[in-house]
C-alpha atoms as a PDB file:
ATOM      1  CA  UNK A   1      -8.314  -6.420  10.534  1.00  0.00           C
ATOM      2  CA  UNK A   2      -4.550  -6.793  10.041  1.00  0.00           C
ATOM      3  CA  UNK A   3      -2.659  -5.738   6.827  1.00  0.00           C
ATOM      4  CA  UNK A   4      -0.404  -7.723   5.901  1.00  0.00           C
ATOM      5  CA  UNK A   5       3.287  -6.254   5.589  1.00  0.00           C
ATOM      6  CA  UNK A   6       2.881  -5.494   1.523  1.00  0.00           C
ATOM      7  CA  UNK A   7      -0.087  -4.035   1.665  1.00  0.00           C
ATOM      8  CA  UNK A   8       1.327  -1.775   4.537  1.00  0.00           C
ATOM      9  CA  UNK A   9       4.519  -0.396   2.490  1.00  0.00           C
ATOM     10  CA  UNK A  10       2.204   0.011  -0.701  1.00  0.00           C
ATOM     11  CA  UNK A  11       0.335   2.274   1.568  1.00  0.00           C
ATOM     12  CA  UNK A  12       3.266   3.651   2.628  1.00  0.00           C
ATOM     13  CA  UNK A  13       5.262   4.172  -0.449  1.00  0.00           C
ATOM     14  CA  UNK A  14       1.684   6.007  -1.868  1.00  0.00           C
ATOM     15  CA  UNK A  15       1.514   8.339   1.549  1.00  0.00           C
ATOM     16  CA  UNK A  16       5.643   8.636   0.976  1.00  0.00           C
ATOM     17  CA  UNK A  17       4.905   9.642  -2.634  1.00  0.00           C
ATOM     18  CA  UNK A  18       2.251  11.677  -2.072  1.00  0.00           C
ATOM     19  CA  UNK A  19       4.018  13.740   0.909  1.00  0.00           C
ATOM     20  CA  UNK A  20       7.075  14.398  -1.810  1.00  0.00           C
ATOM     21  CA  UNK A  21       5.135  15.776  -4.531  1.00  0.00           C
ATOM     22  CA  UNK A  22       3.461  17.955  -2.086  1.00  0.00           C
ATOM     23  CA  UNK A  23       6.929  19.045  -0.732  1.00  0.00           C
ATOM     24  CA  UNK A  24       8.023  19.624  -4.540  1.00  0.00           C
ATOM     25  CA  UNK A  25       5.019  22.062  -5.095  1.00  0.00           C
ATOM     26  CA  UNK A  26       5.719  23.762  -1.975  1.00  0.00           C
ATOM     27  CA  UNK A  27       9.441  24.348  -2.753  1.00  0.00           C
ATOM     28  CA  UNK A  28       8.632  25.041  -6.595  1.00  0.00           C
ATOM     29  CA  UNK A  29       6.217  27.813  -5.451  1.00  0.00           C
ATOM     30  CA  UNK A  30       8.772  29.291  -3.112  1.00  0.00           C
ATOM     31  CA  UNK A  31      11.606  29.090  -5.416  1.00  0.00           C
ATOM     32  CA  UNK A  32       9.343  31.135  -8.222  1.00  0.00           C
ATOM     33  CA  UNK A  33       8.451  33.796  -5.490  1.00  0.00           C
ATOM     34  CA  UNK A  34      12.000  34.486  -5.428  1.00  0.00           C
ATOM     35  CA  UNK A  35      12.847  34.212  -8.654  1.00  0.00           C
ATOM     36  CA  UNK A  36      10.365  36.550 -10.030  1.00  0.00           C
END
């Protein structure tokens, strides 16, 4: 089965977007550690 190129950066952009909000959480955590 081959994806074609659009259906490749949608599932890109959604692993992108999903890797960022992670990263946010992460950071937001951390910063509040150090904050408090």
């Amino acid at each position: 089965m081959i994806a074609s190129s659009s259906q490749k950066l949608i599932l890109f952009e959604n692993t992108l977007m999903l890797s960022i909000n992670f990263l946010m959480r992460k950071i937001g955590s951390v910063i509040e550690h150090f904050v408090n």
